[in-house]
PDB file of N, CA and C in Angstrom:
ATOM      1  N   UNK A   1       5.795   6.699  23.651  1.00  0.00           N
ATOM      2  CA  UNK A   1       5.360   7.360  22.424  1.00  0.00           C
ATOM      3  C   UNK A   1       3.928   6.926  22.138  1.00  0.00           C
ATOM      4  N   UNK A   2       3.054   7.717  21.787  1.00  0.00           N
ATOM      5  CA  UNK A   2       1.856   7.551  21.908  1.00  0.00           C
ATOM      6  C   UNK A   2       1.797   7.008  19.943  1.00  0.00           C
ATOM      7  N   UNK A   3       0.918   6.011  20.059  1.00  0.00           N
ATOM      8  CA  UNK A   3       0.348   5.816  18.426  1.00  0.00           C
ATOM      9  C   UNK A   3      -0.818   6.472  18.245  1.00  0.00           C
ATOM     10  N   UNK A   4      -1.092   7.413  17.099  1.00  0.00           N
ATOM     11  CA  UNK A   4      -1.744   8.158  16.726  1.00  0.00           C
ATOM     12  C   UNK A   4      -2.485   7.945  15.039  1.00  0.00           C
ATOM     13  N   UNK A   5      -3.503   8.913  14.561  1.00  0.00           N
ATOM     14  CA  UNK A   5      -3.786   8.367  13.269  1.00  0.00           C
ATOM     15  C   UNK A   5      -2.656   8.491  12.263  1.00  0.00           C
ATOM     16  N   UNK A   6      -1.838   9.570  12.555  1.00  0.00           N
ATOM     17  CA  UNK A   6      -0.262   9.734  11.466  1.00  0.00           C
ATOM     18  C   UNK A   6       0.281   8.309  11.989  1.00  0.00           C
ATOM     19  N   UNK A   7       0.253   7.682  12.431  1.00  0.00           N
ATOM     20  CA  UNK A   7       1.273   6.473  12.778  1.00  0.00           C
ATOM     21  C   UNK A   7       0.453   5.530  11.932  1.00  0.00           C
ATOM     22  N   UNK A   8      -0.451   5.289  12.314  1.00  0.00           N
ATOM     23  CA  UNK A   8      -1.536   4.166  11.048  1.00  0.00           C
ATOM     24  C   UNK A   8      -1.803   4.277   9.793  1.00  0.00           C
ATOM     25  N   UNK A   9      -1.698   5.621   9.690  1.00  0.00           N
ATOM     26  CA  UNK A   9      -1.832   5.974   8.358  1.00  0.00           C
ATOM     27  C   UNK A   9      -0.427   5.535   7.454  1.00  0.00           C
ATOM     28  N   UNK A  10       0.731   6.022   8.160  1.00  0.00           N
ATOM     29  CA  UNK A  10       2.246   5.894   7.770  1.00  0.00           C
ATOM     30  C   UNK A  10       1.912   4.257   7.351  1.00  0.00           C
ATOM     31  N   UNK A  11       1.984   3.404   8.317  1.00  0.00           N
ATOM     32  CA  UNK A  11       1.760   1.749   8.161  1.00  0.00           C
ATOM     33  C   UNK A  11       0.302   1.692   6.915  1.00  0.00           C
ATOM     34  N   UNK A  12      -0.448   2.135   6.921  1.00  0.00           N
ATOM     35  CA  UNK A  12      -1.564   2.004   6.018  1.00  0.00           C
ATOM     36  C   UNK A  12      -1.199   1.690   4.321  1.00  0.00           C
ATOM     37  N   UNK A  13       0.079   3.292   4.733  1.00  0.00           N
ATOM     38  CA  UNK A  13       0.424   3.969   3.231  1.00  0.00           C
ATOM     39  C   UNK A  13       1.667   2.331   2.961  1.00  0.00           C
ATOM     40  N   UNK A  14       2.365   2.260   3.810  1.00  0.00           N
ATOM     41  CA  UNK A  14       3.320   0.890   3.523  1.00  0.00           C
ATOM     42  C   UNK A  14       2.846  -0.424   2.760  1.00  0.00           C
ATOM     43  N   UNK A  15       1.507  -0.663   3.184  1.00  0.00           N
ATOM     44  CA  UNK A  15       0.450  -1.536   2.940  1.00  0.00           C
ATOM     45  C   UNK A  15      -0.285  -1.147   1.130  1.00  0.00           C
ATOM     46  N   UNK A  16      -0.009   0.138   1.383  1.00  0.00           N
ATOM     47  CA  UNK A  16      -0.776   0.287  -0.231  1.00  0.00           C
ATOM     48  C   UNK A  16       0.098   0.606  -1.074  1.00  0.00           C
ATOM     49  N   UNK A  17       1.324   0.979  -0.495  1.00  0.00           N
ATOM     50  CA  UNK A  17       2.622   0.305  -1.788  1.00  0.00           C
ATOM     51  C   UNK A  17       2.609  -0.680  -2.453  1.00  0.00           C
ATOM     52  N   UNK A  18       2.651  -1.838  -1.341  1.00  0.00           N
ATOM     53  CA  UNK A  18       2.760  -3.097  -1.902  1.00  0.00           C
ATOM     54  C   UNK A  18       1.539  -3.356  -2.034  1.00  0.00           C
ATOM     55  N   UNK A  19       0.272  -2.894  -2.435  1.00  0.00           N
ATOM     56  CA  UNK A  19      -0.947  -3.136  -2.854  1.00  0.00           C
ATOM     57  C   UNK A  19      -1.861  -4.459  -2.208  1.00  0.00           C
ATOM     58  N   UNK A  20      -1.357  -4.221  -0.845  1.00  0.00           N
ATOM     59  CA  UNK A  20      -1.605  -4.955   0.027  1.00  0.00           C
ATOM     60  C   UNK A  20      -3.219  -5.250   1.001  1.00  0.00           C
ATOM     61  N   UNK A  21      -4.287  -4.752   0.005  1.00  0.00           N
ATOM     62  CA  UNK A  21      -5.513  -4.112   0.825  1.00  0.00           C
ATOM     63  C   UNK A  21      -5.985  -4.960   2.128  1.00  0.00           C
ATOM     64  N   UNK A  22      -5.647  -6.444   2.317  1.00  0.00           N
ATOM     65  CA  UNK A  22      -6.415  -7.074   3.359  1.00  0.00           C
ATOM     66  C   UNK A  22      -5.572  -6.624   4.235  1.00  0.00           C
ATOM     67  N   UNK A  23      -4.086  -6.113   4.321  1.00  0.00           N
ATOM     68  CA  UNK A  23      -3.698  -5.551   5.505  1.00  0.00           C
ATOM     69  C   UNK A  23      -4.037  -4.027   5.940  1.00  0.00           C
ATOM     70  N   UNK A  24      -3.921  -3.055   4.660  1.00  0.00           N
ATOM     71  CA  UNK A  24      -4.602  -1.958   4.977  1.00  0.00           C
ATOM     72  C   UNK A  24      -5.937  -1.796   5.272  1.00  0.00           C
ATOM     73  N   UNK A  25      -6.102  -2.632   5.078  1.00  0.00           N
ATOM     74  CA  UNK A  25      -8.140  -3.055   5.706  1.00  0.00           C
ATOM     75  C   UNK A  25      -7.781  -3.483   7.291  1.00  0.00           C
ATOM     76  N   UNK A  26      -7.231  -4.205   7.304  1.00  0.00           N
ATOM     77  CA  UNK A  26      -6.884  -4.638   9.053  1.00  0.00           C
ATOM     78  C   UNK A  26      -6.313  -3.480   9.532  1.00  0.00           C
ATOM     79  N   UNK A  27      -5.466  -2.571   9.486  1.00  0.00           N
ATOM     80  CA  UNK A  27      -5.037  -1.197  10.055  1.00  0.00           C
ATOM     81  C   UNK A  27      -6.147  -0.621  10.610  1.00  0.00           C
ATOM     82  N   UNK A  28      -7.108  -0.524   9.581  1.00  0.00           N
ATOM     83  CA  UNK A  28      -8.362   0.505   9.459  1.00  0.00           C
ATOM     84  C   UNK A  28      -9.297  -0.013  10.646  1.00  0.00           C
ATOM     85  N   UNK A  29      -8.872  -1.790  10.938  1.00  0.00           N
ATOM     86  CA  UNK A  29     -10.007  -2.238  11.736  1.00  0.00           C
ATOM     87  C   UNK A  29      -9.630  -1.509  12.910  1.00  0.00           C
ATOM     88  N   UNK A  30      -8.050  -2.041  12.987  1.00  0.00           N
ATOM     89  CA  UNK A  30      -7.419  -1.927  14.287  1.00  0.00           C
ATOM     90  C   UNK A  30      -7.277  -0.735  15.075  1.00  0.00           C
ATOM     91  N   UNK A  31      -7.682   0.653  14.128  1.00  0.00           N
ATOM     92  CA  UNK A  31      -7.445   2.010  14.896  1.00  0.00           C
ATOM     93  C   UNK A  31      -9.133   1.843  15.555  1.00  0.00           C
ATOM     94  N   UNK A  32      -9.783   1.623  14.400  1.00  0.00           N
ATOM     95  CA  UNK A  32     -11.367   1.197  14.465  1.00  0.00           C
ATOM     96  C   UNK A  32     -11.291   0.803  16.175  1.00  0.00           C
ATOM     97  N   UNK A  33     -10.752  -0.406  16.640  1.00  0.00           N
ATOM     98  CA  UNK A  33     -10.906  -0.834  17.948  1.00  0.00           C
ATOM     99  C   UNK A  33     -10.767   0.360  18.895  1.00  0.00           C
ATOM    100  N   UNK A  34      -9.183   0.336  18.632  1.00  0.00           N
ATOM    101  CA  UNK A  34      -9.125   1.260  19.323  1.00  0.00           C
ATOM    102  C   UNK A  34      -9.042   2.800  19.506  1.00  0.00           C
ATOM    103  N   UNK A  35     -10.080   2.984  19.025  1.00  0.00           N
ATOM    104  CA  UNK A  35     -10.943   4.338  19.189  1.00  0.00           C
ATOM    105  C   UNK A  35     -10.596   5.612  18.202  1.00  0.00           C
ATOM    106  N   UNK A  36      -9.415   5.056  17.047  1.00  0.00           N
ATOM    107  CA  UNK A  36      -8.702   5.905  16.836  1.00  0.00           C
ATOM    108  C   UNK A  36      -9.619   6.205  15.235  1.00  0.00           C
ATOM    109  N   UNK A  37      -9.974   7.669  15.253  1.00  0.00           N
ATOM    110  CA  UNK A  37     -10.492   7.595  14.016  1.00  0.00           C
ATOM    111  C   UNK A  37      -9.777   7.679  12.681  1.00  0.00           C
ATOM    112  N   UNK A  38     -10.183   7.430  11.452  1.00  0.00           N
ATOM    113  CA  UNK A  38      -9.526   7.991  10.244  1.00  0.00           C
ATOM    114  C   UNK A  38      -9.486   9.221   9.996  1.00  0.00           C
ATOM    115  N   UNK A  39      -9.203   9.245   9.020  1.00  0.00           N
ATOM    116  CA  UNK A  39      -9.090  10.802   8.394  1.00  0.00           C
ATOM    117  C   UNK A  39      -9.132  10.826   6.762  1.00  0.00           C
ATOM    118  N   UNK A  40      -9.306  11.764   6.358  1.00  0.00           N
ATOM    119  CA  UNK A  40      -9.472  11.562   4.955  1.00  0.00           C
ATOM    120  C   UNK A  40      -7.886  11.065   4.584  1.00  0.00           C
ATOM    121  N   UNK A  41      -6.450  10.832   4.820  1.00  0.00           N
ATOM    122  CA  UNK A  41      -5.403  10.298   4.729  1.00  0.00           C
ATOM    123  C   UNK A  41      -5.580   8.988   4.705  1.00  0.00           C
ATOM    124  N   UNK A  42      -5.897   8.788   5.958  1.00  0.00           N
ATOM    125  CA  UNK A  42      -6.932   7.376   5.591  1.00  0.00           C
ATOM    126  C   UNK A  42      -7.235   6.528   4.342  1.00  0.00           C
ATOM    127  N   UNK A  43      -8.215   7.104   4.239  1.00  0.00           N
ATOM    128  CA  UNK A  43      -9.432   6.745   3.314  1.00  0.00           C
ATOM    129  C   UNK A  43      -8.723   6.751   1.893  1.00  0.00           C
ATOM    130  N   UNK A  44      -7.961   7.944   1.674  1.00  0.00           N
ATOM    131  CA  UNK A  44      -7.410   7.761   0.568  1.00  0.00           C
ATOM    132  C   UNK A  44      -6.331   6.674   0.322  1.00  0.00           C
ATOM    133  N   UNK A  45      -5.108   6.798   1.599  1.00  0.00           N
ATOM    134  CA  UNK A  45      -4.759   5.387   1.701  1.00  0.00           C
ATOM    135  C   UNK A  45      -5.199   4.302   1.228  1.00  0.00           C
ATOM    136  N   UNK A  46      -6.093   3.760   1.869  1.00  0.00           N
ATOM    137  CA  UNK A  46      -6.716   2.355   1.111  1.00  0.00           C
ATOM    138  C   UNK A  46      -7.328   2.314   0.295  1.00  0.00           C
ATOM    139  N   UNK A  47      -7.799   3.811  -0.587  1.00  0.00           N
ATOM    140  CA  UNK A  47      -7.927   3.704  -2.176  1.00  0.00           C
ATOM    141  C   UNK A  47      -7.087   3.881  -2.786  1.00  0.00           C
ATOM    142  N   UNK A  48      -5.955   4.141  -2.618  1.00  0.00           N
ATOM    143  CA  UNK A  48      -4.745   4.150  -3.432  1.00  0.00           C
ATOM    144  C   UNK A  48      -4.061   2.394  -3.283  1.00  0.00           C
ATOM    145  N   UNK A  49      -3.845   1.718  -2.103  1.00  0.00           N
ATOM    146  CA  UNK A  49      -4.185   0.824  -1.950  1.00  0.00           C
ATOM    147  C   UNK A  49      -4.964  -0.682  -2.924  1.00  0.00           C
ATOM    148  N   UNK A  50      -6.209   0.032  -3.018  1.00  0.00           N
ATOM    149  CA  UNK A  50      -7.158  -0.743  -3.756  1.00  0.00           C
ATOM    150  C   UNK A  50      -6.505  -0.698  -5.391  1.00  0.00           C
ATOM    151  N   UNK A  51      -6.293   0.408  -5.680  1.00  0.00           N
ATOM    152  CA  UNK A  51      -5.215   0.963  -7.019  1.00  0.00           C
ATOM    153  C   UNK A  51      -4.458   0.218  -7.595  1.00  0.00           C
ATOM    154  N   UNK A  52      -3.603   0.237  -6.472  1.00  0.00           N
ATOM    155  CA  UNK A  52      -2.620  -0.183  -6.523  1.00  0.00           C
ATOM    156  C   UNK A  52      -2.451  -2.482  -6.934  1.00  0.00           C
ATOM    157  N   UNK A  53      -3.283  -2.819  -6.102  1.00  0.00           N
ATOM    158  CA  UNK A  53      -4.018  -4.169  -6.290  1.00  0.00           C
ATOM    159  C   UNK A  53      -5.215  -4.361  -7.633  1.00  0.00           C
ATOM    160  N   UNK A  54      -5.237  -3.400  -8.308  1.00  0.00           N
ATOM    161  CA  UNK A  54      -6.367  -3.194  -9.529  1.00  0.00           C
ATOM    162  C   UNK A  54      -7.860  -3.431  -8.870  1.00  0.00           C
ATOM    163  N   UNK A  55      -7.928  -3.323  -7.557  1.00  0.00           N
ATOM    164  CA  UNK A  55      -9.493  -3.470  -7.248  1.00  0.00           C
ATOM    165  C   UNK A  55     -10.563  -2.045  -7.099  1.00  0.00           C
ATOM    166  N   UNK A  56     -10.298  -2.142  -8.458  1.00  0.00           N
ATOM    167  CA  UNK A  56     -11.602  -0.636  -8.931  1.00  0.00           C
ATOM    168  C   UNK A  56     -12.679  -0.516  -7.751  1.00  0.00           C
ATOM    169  N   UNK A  57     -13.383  -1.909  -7.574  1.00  0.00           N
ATOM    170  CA  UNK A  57     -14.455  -1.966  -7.218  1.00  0.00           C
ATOM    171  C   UNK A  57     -14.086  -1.676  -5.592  1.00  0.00           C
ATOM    172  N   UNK A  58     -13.316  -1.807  -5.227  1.00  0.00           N
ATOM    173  CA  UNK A  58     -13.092  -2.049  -3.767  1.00  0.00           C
ATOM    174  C   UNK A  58     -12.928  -0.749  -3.388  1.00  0.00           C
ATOM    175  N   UNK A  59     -12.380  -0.184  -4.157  1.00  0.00           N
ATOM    176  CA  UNK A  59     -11.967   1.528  -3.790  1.00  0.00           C
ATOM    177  C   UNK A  59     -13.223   2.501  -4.499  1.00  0.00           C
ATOM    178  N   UNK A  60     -14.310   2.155  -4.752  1.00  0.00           N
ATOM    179  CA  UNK A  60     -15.245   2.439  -4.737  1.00  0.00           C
ATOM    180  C   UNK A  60     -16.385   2.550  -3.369  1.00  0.00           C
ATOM    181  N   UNK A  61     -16.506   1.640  -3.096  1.00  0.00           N
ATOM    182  CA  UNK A  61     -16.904   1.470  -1.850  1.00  0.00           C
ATOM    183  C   UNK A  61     -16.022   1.461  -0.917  1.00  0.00           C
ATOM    184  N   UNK A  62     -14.827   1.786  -0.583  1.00  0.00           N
ATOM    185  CA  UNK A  62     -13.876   2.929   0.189  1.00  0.00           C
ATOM    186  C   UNK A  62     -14.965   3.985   0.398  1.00  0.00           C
ATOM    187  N   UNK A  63     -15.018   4.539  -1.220  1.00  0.00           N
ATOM    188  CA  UNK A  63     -15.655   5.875  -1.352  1.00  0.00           C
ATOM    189  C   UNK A  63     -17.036   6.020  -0.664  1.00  0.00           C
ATOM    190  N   UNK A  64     -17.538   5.432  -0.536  1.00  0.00           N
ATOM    191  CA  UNK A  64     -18.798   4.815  -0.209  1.00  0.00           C
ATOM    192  C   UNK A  64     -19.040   5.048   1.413  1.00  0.00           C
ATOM    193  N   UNK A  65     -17.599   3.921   1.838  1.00  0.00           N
ATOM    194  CA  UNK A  65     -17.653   4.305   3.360  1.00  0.00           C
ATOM    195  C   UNK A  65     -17.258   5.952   3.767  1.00  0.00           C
ATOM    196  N   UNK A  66     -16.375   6.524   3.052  1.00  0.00           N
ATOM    197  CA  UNK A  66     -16.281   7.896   3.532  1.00  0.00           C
ATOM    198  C   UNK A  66     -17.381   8.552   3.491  1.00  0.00           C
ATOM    199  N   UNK A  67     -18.357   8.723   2.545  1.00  0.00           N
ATOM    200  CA  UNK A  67     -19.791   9.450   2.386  1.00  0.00           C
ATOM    201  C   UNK A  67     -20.881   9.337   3.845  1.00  0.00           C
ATOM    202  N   UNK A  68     -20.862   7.963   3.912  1.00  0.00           N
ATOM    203  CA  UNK A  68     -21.898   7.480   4.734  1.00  0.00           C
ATOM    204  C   UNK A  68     -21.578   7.539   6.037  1.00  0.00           C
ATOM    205  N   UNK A  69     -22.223   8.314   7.036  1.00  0.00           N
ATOM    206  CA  UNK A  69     -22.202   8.519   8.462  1.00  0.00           C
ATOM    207  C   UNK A  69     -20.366   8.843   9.005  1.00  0.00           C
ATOM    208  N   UNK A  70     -19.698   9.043   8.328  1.00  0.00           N
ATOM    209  CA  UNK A  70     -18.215   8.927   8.975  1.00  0.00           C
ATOM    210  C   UNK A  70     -17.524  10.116   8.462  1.00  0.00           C
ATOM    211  N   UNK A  71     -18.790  11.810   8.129  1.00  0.00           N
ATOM    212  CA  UNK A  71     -17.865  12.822   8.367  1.00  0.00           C
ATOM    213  C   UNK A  71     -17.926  13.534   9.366  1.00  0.00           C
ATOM    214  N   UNK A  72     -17.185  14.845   9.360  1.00  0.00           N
ATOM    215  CA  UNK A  72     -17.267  15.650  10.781  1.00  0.00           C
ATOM    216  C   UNK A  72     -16.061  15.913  11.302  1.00  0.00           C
ATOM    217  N   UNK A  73     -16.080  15.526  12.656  1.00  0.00           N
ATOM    218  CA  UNK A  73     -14.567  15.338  13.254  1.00  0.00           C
ATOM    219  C   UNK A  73     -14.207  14.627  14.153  1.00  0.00           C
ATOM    220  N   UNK A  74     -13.355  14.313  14.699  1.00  0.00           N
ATOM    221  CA  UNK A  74     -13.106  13.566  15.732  1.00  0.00           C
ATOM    222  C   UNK A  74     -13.057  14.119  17.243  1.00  0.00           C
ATOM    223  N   UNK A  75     -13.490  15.507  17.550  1.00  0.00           N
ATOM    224  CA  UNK A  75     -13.530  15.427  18.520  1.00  0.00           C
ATOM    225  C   UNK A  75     -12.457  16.351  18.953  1.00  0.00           C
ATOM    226  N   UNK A  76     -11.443  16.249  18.102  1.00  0.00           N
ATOM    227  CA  UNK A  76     -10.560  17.189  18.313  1.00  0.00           C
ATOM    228  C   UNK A  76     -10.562  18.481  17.714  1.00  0.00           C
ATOM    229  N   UNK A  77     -11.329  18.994  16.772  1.00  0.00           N
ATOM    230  CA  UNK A  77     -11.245  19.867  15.739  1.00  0.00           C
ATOM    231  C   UNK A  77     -10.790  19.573  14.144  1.00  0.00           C
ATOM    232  N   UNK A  78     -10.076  18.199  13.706  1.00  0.00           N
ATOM    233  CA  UNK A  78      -9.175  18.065  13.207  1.00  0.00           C
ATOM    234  C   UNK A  78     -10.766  17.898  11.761  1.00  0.00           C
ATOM    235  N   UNK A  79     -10.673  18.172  10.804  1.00  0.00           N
ATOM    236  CA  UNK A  79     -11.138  17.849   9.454  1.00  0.00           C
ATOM    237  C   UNK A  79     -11.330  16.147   9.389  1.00  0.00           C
ATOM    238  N   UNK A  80     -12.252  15.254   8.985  1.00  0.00           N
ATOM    239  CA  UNK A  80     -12.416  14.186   9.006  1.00  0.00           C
ATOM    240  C   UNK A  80     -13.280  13.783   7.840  1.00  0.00           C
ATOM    241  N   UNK A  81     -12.393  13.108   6.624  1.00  0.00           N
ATOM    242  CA  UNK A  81     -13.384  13.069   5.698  1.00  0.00           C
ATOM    243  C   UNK A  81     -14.342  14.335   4.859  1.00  0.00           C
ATOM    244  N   UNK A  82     -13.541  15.134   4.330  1.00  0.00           N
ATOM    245  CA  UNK A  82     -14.247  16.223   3.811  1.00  0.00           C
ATOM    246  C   UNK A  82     -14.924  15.744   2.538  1.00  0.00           C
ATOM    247  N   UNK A  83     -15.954  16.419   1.937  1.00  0.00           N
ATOM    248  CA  UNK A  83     -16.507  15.876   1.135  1.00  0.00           C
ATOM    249  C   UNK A  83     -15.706  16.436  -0.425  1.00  0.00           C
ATOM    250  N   UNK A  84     -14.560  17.089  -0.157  1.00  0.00           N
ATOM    251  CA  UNK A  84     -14.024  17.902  -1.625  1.00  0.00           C
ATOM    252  C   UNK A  84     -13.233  16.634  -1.607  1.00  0.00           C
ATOM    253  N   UNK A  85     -12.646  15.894  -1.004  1.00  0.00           N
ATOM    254  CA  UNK A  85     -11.814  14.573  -1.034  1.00  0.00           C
ATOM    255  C   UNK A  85     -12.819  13.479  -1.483  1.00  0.00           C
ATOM    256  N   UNK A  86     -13.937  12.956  -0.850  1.00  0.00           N
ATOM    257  CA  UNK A  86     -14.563  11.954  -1.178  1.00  0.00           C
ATOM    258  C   UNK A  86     -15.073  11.967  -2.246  1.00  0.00           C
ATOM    259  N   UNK A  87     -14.553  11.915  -3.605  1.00  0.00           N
ATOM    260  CA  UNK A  87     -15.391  11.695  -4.876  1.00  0.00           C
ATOM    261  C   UNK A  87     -15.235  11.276  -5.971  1.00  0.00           C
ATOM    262  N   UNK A  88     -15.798  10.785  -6.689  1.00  0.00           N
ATOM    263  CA  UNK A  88     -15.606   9.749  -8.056  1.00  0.00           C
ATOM    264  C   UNK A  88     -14.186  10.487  -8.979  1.00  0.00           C
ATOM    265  N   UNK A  89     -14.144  11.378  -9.032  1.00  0.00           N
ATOM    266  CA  UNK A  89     -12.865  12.033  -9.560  1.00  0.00           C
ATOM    267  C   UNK A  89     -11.404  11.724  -8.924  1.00  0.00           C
ATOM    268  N   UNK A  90     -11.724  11.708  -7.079  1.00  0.00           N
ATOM    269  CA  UNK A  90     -10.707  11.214  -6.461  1.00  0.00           C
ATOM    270  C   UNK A  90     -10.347   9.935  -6.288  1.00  0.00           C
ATOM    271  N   UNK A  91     -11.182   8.932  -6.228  1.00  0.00           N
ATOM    272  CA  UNK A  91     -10.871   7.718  -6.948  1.00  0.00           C
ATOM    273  C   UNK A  91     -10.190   7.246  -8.307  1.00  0.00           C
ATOM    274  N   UNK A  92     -10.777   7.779  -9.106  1.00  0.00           N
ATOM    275  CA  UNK A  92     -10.362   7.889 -10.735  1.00  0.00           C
ATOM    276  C   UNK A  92      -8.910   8.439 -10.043  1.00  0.00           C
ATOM    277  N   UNK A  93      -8.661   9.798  -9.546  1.00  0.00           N
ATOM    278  CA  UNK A  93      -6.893  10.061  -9.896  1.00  0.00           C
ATOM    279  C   UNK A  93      -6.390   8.639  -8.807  1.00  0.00           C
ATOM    280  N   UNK A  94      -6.392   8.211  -7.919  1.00  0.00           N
ATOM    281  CA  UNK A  94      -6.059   6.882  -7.768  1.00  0.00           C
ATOM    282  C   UNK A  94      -5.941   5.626  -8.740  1.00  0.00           C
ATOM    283  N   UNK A  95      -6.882   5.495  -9.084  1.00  0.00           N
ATOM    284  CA  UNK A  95      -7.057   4.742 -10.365  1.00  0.00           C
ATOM    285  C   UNK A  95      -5.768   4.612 -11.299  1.00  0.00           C
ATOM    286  N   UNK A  96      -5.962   6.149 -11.772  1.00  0.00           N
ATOM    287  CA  UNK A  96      -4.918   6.545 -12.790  1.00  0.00           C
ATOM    288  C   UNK A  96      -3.379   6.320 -11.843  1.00  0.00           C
ATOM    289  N   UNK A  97      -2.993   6.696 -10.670  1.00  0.00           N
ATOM    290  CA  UNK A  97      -2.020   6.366 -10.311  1.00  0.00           C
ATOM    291  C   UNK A  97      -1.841   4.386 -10.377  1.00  0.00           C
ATOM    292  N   UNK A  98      -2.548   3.894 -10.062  1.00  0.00           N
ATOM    293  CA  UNK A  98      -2.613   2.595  -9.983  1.00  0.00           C
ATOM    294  C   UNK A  98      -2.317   2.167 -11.301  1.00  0.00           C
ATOM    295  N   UNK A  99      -2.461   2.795 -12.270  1.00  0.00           N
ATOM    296  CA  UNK A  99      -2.444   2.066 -13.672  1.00  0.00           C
ATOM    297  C   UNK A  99      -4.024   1.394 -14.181  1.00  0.00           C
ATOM    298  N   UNK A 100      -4.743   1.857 -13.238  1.00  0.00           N
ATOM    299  CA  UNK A 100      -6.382   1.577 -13.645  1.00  0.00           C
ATOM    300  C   UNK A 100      -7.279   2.015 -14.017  1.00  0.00           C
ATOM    301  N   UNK A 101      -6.693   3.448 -14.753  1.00  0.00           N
ATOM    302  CA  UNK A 101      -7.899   4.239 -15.669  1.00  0.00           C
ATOM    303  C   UNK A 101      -8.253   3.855 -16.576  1.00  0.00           C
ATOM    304  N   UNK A 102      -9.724   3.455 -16.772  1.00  0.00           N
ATOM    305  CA  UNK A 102     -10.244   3.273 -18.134  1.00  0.00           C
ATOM    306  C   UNK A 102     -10.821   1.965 -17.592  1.00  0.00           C
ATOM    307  N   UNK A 103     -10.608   0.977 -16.495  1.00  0.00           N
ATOM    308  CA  UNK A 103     -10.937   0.049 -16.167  1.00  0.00           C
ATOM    309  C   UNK A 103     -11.799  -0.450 -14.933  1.00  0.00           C
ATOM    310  N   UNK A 104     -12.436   1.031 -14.434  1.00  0.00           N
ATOM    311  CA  UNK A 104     -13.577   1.154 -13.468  1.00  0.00           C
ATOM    312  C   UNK A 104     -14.705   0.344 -14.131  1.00  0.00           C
ATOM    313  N   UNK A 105     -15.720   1.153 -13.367  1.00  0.00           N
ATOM    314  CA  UNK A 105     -17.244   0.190 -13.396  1.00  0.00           C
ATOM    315  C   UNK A 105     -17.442  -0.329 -14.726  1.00  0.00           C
ATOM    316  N   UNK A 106     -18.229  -1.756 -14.887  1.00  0.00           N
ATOM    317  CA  UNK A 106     -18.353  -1.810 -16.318  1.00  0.00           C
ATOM    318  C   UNK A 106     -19.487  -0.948 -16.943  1.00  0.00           C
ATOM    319  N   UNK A 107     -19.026  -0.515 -17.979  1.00  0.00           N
ATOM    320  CA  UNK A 107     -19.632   0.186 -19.089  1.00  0.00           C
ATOM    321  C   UNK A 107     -19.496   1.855 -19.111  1.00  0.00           C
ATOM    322  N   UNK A 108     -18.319   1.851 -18.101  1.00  0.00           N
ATOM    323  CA  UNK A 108     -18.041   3.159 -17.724  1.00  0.00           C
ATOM    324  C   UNK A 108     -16.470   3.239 -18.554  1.00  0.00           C
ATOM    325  N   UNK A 109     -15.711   4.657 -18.469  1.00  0.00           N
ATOM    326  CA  UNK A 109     -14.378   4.747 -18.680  1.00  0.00           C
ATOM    327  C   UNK A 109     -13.456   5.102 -17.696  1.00  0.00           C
ATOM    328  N   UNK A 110     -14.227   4.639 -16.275  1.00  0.00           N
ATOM    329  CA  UNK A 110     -13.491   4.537 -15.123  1.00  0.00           C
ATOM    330  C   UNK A 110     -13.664   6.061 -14.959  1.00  0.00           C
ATOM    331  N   UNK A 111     -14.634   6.842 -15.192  1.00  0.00           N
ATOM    332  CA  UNK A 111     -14.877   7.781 -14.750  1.00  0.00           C
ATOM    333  C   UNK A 111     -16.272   8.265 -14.012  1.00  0.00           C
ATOM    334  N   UNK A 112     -16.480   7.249 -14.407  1.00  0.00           N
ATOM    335  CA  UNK A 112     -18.410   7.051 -14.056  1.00  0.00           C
ATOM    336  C   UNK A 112     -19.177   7.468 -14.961  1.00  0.00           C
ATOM    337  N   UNK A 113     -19.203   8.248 -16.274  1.00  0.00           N
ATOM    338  CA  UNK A 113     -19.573   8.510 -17.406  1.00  0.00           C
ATOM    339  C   UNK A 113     -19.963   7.118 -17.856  1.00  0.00           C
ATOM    340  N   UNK A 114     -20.931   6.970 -18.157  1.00  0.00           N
ATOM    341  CA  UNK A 114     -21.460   5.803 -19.420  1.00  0.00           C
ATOM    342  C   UNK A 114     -21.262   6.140 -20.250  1.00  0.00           C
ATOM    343  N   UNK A 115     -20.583   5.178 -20.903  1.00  0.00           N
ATOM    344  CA  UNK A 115     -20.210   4.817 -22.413  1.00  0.00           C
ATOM    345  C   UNK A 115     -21.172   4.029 -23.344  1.00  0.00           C
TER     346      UNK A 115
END
């Protein structure tokens, strides 16, 4: 049986139940090695993840890494990181699943709006 990004991702999503980010961060390394790219499932993974652990900030710069040099595709055709997924709104509904709306950046309402 071949391991694929649905297989890492599945283990990713296990990891951000239990709000587990240094292991869903190690997943991410480990497809990383081996050659296997993310996907926006991914990415959201370990911001839901980050959520889930109350690390606003961490699932920010999630967001961060999806923007920067890592869209397109893999090679296969498959969608990778679209940019209607990568954005301060999609964090925030993470957030809000996490129980962390209102408690993003300081001086913000976890929406990126200054207050």
């Amino acid at each position: 049986i071949a391991v694929d990004v649905v297989t890492y991702n599945t283990l990713m999503n296990a990891c951000a139940k239990a709000g587990n980010v240094a292991e869903a961060r190690k997943v991410l390394e480990e497809m990383e090695r081996k050659g296997i790219p993310g996907n926006v499932v991914t990415y959201s993974t370990l911001m839901s993840a980050c959520a889930k652990a109350g690390k606003v900030a961490e699932a920010r710069k999630v967001l961060e890494e999806m923007r920067q040099g890592k869209e397109g595709t893999g090679g296969d055709g498959e969608e990778r990181h679209s940019s209607g997924c990568g954005d301060v709104q999609h964090v925030d509904e993470c957030m809000c699943k996490g129980g962390q709306r209102g408690r993003g950046k300081e001086g913000t309402g976890g929406d990126g709006e200054e207050r």
